[in-house]
C-alpha atoms as a PDB file:
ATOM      1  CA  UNK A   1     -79.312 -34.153   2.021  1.00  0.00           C
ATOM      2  CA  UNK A   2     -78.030 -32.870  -1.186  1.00  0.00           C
ATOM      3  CA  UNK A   3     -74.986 -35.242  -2.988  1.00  0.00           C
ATOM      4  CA  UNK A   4     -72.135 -33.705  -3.981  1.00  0.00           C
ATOM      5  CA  UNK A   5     -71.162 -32.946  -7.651  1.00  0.00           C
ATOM      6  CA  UNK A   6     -67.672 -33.812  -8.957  1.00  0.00           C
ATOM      7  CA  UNK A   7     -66.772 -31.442 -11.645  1.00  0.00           C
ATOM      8  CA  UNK A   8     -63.552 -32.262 -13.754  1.00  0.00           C
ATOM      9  CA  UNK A   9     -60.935 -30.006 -13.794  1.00  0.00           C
ATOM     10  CA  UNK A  10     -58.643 -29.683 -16.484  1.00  0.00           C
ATOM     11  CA  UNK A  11     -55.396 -29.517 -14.210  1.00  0.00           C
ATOM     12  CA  UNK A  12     -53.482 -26.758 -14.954  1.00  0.00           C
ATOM     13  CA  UNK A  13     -52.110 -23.275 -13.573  1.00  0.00           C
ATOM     14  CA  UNK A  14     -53.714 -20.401 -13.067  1.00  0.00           C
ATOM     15  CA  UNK A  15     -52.417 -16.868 -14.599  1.00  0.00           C
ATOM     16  CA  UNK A  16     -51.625 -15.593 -11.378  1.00  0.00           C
ATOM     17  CA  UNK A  17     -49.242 -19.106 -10.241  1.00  0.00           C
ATOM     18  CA  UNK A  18     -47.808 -18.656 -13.992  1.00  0.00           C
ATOM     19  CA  UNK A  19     -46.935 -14.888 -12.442  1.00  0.00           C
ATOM     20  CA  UNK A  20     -45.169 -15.782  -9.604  1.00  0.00           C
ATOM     21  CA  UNK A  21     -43.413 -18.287 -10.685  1.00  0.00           C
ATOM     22  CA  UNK A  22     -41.809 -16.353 -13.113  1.00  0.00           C
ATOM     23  CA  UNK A  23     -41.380 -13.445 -10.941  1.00  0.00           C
ATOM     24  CA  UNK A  24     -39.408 -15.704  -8.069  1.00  0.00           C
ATOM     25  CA  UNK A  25     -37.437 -16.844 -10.982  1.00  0.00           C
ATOM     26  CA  UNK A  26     -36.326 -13.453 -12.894  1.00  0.00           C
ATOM     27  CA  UNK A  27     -35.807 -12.540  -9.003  1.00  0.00           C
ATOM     28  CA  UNK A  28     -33.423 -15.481  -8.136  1.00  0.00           C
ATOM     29  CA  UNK A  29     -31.521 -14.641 -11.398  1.00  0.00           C
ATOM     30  CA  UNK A  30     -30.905 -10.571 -10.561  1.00  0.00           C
ATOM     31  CA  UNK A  31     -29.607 -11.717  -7.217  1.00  0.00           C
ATOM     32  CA  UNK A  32     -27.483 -14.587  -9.060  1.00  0.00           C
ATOM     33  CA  UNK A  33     -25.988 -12.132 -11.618  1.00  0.00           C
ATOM     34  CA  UNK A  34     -25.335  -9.612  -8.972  1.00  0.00           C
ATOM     35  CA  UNK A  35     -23.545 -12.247  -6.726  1.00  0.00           C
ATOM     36  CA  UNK A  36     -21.432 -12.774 -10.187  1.00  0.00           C
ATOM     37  CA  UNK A  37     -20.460  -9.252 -10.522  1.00  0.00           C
ATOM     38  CA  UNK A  38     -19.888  -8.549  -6.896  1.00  0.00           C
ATOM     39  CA  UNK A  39     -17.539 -11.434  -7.021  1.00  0.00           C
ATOM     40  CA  UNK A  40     -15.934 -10.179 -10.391  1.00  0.00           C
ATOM     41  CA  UNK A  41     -15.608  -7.123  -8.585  1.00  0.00           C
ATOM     42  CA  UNK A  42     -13.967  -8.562  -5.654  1.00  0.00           C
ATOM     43  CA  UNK A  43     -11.204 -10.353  -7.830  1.00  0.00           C
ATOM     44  CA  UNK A  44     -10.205  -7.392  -9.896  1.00  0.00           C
ATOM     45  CA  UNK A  45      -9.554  -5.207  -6.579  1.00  0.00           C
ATOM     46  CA  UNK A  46      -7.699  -8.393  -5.309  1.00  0.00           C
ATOM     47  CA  UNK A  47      -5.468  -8.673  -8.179  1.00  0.00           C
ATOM     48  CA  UNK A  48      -4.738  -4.549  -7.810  1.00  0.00           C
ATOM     49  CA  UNK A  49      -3.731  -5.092  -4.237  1.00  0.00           C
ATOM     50  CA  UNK A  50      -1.425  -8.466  -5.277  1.00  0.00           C
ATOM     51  CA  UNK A  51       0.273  -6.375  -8.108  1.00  0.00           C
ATOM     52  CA  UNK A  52       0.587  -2.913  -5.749  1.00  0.00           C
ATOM     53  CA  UNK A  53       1.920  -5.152  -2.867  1.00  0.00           C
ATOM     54  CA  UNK A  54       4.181  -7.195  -5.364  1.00  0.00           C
ATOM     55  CA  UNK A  55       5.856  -3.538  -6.920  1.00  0.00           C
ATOM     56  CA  UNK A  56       6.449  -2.347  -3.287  1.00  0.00           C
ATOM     57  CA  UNK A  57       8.105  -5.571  -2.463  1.00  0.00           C
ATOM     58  CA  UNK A  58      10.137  -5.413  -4.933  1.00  0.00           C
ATOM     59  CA  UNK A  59      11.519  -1.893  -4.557  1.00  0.00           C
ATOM     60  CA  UNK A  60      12.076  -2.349  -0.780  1.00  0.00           C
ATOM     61  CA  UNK A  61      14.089  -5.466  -2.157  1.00  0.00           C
ATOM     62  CA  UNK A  62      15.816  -3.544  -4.248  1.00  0.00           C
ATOM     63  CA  UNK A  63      16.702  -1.114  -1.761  1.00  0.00           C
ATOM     64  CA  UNK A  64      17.673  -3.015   1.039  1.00  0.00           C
ATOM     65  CA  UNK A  65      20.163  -5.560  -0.819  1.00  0.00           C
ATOM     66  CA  UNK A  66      21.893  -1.936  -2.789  1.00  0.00           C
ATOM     67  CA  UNK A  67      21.169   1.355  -0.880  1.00  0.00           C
ATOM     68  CA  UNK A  68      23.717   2.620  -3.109  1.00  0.00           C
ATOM     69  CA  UNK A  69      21.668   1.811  -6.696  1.00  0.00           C
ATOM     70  CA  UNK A  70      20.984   4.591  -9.319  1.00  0.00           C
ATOM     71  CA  UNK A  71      16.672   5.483  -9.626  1.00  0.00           C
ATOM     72  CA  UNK A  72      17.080   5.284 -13.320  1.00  0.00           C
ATOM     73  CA  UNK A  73      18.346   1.413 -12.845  1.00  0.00           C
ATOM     74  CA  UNK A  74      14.850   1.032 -10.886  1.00  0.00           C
ATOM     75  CA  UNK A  75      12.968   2.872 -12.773  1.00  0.00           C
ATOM     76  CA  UNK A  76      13.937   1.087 -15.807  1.00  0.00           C
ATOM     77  CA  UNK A  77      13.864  -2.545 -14.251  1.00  0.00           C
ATOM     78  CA  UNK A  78      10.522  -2.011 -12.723  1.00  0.00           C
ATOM     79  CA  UNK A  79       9.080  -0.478 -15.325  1.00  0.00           C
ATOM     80  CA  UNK A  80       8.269   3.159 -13.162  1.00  0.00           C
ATOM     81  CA  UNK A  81       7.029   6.117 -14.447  1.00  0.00           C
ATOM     82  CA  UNK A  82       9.250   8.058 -11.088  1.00  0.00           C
ATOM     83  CA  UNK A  83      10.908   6.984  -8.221  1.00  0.00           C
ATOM     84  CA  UNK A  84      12.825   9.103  -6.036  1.00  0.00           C
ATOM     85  CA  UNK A  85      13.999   9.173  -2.284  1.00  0.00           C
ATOM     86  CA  UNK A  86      15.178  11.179   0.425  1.00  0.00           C
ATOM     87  CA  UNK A  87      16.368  11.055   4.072  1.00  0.00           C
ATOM     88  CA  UNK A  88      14.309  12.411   6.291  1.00  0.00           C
ATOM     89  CA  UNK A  89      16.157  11.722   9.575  1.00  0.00           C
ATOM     90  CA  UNK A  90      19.551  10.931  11.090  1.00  0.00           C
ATOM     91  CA  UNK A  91      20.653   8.532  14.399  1.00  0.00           C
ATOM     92  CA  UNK A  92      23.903   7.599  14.890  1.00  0.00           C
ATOM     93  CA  UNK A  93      24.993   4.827  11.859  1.00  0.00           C
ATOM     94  CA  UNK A  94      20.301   4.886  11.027  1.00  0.00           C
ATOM     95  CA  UNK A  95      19.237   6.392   8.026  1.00  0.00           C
ATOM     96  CA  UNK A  96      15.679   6.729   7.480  1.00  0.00           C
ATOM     97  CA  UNK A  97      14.984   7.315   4.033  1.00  0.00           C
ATOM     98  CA  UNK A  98      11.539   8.279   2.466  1.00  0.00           C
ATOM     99  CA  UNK A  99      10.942   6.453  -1.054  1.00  0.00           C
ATOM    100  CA  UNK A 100       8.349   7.755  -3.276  1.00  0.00           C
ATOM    101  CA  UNK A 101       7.702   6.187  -6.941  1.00  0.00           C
ATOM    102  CA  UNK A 102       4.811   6.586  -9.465  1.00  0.00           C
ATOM    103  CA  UNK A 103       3.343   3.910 -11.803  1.00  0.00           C
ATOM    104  CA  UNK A 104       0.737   4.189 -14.275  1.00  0.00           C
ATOM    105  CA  UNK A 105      -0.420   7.494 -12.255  1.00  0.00           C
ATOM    106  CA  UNK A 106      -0.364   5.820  -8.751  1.00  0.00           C
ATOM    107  CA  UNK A 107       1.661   6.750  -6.497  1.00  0.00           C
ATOM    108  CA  UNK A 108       3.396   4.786  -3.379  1.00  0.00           C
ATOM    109  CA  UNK A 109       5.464   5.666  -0.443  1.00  0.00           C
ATOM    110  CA  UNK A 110       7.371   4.456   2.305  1.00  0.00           C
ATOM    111  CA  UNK A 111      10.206   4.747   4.746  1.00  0.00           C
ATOM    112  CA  UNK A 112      13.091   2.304   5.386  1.00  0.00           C
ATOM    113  CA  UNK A 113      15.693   2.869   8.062  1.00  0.00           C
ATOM    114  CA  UNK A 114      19.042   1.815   6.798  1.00  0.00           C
END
């Protein structure tokens, strides 16, 4: 029966564990930074929607509590680059009325019935 030789080992990694270790890091860090932007993304078409919403809101507001107010007061308060309206329909004492406006080269619609 033959014994058994013990041979010390300097303990350290191999060239191949250095490898992929740093190729499961560098990959956890693209994901990470993607999440990031993705997220960065996310906000910025948020905040579009809040301020599109908000500039709607306020013309309906506008609209509802004066029916009878001048574009070029609206335009001027809101800061549009056009607003103009129409009525596209008649019942009775109801008005519907089609508003269009433009802002920094979008444009938004919608119809109240007065």
């Amino acid at each position: 029966m033959s014994q058994l030789k013990l041979i010390n080992y300097r303990g350290g990694f191999s060239l191949l564990e250095v490898v992929i270790s740093l190729l499961i890091i560098s990959v956890t860090f693209l994901a990470y930074g993607q999440l990031i932007e993705q997220n960065l993304r996310a906000q910025d078409l948020k905040q579009n929607f809040i301020d599109d919403h908000q500039l709607k809101t306020n013309v309906l507001t506008i609209y509802v509590a004066n029916p009878r107010i001048d574009n070029g007061q609206i335009r001027e308060l809101l800061d549009l680059d056009s607003i103009s309206h129409r009525q596209l329909s008649r019942y009775n004492a109801l008005v519907e009325i089609e508003i269009k406006f433009e802002k920094d080269s979008d444009k938004f619609s919608f119809k109240v019935i007065q």
